[in-house]
PDB file of N, CA and C in Angstrom:
ATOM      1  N   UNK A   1     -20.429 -35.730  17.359  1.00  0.00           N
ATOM      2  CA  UNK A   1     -19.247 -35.873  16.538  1.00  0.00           C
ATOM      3  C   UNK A   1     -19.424 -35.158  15.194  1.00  0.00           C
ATOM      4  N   UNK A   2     -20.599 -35.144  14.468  1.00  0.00           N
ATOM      5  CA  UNK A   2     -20.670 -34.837  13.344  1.00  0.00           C
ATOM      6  C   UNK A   2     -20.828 -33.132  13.602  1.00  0.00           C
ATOM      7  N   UNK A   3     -21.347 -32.600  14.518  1.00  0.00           N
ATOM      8  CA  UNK A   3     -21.064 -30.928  14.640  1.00  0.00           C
ATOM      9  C   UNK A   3     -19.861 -30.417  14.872  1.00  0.00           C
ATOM     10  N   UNK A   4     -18.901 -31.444  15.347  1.00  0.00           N
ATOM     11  CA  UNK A   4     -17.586 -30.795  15.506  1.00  0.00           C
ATOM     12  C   UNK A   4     -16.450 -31.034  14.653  1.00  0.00           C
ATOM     13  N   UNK A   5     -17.227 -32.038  13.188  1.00  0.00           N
ATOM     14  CA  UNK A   5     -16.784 -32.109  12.199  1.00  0.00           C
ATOM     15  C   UNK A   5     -17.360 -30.883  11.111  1.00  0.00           C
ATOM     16  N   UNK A   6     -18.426 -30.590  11.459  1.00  0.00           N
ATOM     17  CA  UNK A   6     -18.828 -29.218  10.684  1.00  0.00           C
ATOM     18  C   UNK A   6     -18.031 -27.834  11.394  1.00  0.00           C
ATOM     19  N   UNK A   7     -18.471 -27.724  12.552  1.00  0.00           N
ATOM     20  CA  UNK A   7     -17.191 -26.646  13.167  1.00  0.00           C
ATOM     21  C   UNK A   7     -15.614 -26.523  12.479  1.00  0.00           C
ATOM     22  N   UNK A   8     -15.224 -27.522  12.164  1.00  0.00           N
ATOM     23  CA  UNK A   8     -13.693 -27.685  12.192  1.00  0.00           C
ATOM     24  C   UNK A   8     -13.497 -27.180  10.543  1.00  0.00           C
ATOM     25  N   UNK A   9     -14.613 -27.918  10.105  1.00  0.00           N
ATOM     26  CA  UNK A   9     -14.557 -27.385   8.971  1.00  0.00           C
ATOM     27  C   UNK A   9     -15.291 -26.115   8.266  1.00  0.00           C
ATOM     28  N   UNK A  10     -15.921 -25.418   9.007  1.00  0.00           N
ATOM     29  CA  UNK A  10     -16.512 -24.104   8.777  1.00  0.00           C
ATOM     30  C   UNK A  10     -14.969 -22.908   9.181  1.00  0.00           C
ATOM     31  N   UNK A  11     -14.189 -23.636  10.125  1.00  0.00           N
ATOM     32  CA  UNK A  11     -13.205 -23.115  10.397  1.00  0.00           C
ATOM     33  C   UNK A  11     -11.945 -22.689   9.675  1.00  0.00           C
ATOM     34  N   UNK A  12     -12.012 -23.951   9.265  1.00  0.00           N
ATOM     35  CA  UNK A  12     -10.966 -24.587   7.761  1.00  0.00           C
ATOM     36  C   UNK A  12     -11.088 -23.279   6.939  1.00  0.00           C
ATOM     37  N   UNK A  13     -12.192 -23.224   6.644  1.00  0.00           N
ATOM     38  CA  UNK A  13     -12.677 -22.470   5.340  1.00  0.00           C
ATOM     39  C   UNK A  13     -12.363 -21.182   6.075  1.00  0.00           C
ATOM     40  N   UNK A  14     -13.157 -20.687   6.946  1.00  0.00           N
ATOM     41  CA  UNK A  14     -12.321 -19.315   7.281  1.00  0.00           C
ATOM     42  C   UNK A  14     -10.865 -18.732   7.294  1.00  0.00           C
ATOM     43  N   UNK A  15     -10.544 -19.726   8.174  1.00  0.00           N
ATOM     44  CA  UNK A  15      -8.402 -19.795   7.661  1.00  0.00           C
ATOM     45  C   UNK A  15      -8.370 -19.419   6.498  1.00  0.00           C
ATOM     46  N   UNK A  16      -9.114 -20.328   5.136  1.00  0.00           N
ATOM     47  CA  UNK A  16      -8.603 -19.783   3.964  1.00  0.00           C
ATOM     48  C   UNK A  16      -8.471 -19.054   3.183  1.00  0.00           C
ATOM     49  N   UNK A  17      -9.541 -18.115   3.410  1.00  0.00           N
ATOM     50  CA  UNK A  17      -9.978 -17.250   3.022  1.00  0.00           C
ATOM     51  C   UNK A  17      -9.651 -15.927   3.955  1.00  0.00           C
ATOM     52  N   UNK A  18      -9.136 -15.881   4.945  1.00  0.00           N
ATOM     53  CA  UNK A  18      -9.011 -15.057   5.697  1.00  0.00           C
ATOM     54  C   UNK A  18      -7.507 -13.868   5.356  1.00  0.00           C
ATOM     55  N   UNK A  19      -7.142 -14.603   4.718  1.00  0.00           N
ATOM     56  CA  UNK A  19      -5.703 -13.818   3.818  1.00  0.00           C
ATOM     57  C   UNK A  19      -5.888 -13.323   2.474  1.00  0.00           C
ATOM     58  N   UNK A  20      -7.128 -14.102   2.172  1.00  0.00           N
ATOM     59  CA  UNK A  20      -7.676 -13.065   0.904  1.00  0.00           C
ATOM     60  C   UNK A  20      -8.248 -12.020   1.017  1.00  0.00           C
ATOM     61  N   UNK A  21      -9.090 -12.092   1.946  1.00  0.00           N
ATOM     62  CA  UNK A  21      -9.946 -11.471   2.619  1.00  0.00           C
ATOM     63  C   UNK A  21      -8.712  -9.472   2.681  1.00  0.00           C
ATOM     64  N   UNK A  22      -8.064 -10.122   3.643  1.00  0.00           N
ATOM     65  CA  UNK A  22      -7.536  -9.277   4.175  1.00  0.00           C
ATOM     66  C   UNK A  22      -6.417  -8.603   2.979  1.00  0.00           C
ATOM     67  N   UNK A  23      -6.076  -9.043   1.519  1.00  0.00           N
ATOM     68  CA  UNK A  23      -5.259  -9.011   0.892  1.00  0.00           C
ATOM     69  C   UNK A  23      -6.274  -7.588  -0.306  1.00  0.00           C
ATOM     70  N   UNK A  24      -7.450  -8.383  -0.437  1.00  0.00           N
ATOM     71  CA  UNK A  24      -8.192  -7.514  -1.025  1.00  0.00           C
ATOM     72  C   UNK A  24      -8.428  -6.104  -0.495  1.00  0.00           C
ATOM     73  N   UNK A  25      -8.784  -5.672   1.220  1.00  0.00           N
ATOM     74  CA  UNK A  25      -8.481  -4.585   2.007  1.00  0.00           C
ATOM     75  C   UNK A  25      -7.575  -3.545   1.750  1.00  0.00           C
ATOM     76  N   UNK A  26      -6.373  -4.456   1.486  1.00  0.00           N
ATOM     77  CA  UNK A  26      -5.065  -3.582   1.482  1.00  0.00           C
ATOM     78  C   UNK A  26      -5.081  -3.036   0.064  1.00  0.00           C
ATOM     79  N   UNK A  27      -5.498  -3.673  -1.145  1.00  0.00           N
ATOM     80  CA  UNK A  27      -4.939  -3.006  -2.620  1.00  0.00           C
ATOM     81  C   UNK A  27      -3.761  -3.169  -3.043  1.00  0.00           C
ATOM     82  N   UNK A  28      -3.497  -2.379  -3.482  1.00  0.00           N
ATOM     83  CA  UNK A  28      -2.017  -2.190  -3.865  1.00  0.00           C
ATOM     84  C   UNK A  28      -1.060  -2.073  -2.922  1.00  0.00           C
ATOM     85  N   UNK A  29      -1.435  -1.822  -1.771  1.00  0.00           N
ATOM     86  CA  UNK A  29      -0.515  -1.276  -0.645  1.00  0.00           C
ATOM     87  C   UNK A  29       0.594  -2.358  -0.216  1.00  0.00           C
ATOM     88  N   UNK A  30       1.801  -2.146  -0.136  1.00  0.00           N
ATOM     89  CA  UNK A  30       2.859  -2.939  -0.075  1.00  0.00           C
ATOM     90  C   UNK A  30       2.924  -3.042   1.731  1.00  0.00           C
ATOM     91  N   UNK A  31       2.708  -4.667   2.019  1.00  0.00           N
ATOM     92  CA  UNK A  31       2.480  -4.085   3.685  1.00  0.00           C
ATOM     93  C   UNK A  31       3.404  -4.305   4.724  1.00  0.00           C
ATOM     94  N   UNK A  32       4.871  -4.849   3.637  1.00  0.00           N
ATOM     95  CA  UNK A  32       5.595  -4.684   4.129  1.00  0.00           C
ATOM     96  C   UNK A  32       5.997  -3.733   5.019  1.00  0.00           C
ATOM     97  N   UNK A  33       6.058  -2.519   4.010  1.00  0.00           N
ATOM     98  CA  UNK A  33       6.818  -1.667   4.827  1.00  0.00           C
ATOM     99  C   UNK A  33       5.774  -0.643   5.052  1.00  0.00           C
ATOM    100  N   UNK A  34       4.161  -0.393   5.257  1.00  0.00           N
ATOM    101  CA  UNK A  34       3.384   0.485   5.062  1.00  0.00           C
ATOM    102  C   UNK A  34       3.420   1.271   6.670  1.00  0.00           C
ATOM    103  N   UNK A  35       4.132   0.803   7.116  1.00  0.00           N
ATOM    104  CA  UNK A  35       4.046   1.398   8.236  1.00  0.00           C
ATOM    105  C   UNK A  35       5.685   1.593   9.444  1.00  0.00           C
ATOM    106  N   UNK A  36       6.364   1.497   8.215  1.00  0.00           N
ATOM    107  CA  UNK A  36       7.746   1.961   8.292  1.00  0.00           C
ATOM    108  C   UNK A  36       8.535   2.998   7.511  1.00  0.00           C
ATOM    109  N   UNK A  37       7.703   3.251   6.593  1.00  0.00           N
ATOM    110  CA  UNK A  37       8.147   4.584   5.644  1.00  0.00           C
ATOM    111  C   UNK A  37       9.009   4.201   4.855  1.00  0.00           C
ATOM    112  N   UNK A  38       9.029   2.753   4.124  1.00  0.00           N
ATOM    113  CA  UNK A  38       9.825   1.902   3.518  1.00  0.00           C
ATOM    114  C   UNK A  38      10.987   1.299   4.319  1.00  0.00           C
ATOM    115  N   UNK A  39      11.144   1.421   5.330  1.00  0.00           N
ATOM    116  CA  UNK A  39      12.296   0.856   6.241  1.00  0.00           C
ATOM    117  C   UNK A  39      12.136  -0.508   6.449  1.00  0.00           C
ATOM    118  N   UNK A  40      12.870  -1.189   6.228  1.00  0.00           N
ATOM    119  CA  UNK A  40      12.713  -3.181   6.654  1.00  0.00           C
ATOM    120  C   UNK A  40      13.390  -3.299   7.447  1.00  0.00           C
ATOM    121  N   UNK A  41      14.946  -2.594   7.342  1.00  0.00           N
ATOM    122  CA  UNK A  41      16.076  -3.244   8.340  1.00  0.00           C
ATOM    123  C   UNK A  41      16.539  -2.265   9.032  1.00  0.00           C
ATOM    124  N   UNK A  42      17.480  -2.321  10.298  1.00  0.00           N
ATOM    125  CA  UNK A  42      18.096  -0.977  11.173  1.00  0.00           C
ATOM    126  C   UNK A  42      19.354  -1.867  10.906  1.00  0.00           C
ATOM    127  N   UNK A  43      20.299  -1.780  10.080  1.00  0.00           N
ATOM    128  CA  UNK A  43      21.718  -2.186  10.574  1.00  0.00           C
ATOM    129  C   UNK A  43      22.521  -1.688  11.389  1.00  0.00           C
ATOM    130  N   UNK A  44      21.982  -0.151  11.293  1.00  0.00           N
ATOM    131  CA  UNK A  44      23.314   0.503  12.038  1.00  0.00           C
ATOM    132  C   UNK A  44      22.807   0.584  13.824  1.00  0.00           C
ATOM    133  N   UNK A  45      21.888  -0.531  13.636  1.00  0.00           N
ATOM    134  CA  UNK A  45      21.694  -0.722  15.344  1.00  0.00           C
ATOM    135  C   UNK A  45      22.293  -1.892  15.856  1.00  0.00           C
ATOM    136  N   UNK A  46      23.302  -2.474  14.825  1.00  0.00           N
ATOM    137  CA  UNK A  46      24.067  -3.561  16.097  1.00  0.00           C
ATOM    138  C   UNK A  46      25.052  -2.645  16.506  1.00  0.00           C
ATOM    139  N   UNK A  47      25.247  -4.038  17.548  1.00  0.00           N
ATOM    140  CA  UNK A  47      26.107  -3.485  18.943  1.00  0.00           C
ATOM    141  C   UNK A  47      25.581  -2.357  19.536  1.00  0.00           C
ATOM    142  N   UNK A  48      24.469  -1.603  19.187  1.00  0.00           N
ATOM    143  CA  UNK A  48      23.830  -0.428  20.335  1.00  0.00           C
ATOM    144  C   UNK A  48      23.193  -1.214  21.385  1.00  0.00           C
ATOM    145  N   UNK A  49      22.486  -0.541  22.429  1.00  0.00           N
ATOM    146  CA  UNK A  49      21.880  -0.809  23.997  1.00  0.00           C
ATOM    147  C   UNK A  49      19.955  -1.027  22.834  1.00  0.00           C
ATOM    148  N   UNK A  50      19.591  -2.120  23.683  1.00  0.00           N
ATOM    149  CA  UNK A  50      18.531  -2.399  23.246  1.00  0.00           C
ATOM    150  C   UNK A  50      17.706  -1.152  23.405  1.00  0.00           C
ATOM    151  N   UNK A  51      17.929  -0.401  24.500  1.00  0.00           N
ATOM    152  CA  UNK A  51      17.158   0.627  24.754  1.00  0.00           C
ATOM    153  C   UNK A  51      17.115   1.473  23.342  1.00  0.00           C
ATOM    154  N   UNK A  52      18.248   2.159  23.047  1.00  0.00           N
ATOM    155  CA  UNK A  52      18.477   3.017  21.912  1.00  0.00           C
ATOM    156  C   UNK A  52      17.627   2.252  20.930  1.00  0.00           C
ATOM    157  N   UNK A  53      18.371   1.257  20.341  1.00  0.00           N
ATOM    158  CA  UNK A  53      17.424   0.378  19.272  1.00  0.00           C
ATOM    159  C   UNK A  53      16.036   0.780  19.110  1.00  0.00           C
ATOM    160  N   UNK A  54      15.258   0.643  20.374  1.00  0.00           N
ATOM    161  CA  UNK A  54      13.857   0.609  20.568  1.00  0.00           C
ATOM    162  C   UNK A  54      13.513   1.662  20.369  1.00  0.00           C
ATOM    163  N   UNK A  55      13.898   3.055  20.679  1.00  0.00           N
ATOM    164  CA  UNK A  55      13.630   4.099  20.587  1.00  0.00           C
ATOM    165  C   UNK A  55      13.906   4.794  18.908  1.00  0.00           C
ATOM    166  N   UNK A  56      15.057   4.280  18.610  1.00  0.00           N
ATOM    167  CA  UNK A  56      15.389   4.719  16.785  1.00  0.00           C
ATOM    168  C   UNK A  56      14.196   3.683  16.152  1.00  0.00           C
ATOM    169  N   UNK A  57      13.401   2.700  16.473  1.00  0.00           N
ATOM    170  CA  UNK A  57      12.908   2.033  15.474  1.00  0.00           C
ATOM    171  C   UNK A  57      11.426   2.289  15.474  1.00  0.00           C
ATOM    172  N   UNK A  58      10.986   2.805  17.096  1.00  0.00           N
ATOM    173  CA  UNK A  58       9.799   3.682  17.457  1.00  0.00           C
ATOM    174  C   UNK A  58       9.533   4.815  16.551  1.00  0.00           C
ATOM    175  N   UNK A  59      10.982   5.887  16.627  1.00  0.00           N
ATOM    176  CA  UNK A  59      11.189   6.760  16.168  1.00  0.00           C
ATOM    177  C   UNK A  59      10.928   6.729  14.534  1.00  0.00           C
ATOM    178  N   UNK A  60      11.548   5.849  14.040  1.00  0.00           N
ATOM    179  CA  UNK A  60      11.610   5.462  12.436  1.00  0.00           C
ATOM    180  C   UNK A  60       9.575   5.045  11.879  1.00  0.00           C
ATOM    181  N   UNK A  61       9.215   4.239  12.968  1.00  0.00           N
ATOM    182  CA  UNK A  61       7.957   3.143  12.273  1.00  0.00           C
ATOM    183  C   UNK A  61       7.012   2.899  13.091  1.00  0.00           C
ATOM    184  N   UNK A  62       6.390   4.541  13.429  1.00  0.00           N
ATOM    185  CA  UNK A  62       5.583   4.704  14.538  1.00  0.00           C
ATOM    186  C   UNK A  62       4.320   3.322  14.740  1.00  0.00           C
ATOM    187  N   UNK A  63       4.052   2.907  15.824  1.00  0.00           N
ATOM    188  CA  UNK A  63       2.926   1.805  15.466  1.00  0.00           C
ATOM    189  C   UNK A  63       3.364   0.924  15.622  1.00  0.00           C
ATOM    190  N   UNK A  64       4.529   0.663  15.548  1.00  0.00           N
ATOM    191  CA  UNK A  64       5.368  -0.800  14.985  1.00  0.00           C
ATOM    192  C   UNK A  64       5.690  -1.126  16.533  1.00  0.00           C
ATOM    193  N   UNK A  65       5.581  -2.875  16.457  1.00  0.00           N
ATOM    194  CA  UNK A  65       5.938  -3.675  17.902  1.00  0.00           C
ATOM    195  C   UNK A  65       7.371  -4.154  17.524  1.00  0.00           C
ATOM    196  N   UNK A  66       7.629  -3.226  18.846  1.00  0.00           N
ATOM    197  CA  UNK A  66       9.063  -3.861  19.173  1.00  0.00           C
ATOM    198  C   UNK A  66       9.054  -4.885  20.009  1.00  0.00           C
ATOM    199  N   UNK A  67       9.922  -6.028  19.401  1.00  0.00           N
ATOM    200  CA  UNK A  67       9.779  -7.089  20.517  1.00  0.00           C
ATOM    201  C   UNK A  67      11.375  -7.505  20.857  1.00  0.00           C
ATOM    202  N   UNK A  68      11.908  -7.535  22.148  1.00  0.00           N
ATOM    203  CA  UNK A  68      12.961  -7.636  22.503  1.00  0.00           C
ATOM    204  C   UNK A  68      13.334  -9.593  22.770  1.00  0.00           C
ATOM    205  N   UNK A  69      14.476 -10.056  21.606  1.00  0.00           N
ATOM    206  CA  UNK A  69      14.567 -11.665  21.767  1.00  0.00           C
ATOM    207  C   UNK A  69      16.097 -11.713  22.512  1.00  0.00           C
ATOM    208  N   UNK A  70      15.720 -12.524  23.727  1.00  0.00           N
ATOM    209  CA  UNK A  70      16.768 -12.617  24.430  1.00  0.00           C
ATOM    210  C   UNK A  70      17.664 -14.180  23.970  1.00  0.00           C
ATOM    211  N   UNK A  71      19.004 -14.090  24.217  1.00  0.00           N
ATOM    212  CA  UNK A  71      19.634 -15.440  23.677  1.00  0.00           C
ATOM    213  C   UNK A  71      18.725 -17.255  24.314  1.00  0.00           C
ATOM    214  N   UNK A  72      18.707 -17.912  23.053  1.00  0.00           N
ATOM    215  CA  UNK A  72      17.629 -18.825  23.593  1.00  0.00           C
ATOM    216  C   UNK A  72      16.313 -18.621  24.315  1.00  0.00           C
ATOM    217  N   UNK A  73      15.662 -17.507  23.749  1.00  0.00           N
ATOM    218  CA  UNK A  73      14.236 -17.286  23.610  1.00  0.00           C
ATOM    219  C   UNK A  73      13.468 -18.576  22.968  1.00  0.00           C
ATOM    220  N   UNK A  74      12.484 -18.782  23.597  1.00  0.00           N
ATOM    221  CA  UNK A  74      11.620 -19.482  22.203  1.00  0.00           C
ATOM    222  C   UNK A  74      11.157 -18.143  21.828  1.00  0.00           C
ATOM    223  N   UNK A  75      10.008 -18.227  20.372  1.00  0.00           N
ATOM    224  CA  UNK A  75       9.530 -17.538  19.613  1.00  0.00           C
ATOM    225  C   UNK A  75       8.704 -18.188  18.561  1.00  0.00           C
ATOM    226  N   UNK A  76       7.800 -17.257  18.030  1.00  0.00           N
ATOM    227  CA  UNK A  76       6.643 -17.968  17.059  1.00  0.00           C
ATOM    228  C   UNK A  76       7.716 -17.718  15.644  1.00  0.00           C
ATOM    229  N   UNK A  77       7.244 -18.499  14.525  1.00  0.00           N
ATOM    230  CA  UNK A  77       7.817 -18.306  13.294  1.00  0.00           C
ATOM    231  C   UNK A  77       7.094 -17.461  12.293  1.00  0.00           C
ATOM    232  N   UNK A  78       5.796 -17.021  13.094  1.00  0.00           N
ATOM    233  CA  UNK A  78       5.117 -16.236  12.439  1.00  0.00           C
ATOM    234  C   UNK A  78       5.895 -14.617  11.391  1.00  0.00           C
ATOM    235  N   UNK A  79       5.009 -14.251  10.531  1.00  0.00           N
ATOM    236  CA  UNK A  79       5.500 -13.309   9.959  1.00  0.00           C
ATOM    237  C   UNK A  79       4.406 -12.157  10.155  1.00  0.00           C
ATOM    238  N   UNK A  80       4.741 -11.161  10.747  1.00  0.00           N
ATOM    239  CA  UNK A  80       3.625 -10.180  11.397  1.00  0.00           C
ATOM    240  C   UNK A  80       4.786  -8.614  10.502  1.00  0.00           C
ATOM    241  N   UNK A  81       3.821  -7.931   9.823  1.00  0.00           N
ATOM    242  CA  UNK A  81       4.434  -6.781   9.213  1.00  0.00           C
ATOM    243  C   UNK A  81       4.261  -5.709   9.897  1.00  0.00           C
ATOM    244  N   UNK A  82       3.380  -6.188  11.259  1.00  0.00           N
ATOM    245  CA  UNK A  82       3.406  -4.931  12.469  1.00  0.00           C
ATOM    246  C   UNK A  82       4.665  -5.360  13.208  1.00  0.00           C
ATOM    247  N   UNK A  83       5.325  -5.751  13.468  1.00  0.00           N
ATOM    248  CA  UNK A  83       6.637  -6.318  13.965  1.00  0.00           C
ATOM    249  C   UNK A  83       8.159  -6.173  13.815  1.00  0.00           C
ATOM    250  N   UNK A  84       8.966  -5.715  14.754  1.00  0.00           N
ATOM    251  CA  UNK A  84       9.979  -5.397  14.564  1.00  0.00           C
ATOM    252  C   UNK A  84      10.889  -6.421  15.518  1.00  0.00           C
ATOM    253  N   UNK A  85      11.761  -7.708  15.660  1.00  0.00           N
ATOM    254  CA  UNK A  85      12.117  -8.175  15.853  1.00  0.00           C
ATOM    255  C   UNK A  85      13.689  -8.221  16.362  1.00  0.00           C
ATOM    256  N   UNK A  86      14.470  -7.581  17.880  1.00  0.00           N
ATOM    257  CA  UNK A  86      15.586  -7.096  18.187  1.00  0.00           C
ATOM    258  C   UNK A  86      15.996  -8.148  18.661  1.00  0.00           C
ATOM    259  N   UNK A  87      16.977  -9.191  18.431  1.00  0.00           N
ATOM    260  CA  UNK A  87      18.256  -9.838  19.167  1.00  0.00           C
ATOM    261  C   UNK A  87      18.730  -9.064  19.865  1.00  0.00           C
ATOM    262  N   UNK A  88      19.329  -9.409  21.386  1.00  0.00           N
ATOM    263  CA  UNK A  88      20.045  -9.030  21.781  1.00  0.00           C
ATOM    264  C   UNK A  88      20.779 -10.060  22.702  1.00  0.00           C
ATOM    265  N   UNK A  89      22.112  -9.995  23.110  1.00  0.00           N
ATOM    266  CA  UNK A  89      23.107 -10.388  23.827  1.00  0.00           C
ATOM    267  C   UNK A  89      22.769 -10.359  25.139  1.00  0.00           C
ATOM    268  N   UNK A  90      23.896 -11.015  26.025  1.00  0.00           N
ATOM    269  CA  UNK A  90      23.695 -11.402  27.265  1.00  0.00           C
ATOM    270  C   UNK A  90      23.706 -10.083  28.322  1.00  0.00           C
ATOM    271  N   UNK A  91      24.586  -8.823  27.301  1.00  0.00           N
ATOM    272  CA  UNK A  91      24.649  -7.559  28.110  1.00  0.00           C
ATOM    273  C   UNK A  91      23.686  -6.947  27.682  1.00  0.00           C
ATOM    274  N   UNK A  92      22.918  -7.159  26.600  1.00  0.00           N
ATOM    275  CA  UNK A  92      21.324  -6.328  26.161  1.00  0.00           C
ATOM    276  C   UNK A  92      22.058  -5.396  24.864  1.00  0.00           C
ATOM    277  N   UNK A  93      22.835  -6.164  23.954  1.00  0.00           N
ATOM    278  CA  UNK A  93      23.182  -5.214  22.902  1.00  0.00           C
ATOM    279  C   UNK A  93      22.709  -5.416  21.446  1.00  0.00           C
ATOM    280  N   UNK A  94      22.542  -5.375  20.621  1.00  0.00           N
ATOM    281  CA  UNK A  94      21.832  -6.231  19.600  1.00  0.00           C
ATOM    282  C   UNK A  94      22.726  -6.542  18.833  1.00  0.00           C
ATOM    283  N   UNK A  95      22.265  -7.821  18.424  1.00  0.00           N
ATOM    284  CA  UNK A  95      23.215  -8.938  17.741  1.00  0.00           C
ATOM    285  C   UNK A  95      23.156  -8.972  16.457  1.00  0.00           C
ATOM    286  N   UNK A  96      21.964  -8.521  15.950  1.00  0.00           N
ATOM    287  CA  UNK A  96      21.892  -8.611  14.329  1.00  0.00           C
ATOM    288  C   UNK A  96      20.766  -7.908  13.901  1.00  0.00           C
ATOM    289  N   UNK A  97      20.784  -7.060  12.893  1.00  0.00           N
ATOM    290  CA  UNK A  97      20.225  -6.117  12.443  1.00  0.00           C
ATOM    291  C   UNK A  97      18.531  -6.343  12.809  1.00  0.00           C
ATOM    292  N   UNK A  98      17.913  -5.603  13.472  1.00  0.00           N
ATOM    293  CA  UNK A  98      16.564  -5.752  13.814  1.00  0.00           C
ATOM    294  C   UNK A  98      15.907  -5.556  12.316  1.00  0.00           C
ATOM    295  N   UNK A  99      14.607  -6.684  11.806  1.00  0.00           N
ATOM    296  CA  UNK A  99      14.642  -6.740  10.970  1.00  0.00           C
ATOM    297  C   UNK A  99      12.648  -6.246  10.783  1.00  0.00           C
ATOM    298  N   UNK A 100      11.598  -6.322  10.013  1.00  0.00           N
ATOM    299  CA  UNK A 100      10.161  -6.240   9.840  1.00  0.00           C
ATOM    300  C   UNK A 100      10.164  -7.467  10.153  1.00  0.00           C
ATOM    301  N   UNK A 101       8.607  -7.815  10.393  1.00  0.00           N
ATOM    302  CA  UNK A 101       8.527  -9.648  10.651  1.00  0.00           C
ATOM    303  C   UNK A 101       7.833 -10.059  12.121  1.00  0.00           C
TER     304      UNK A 101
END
């Protein structure tokens, strides 16, 4: 019991530090958008075919995960700045501006 109270908490401590960690790496670098060429949002991709979407946001923020959310998806609430996040409709059109995240 008492090693898996040291585990948990050797763990603890990593979590916490693990965003500093990684904050110090970056510098100054804004990481939002460091890998979108300052781009956060595609508005002018609602109502297009998810396909298109995927390809203008490829096109825009090379690197970047496109992830396609279908109506009543679950999903994590996580915030990932490698991430590009597409709603789409029951015909596959997107519903609201694919956003970073």
């Amino acid at each position: 019991m008492r090693i898996q109270a040291v585990l948990l908490l050797c763990l603890a401590i990593t979590c916490a530090f693990l965003p500093v960690l990684e904050a110090e790496q970056l510098g100054d670098k804004d990481i939002s958008t460091m890998n979108t060429g300052g781009k956060q949002t595609w508005p002018e991709l609602v109502g297009k075919p998810y396909a298109e979407a995927e390809a203008v946001i490829k096109r825009d923020a090379p690197g970047i995960l496109v992830s396609k959310v279908k109506p009543g998806s679950m999903m994590t609430m996580d915030y990932r700045e490698d991430r590009v996040r597409v709603f789409v409709d029951n015909d596959d059109k997107v519903e609201k501006a694919p956003s970073l995240g």
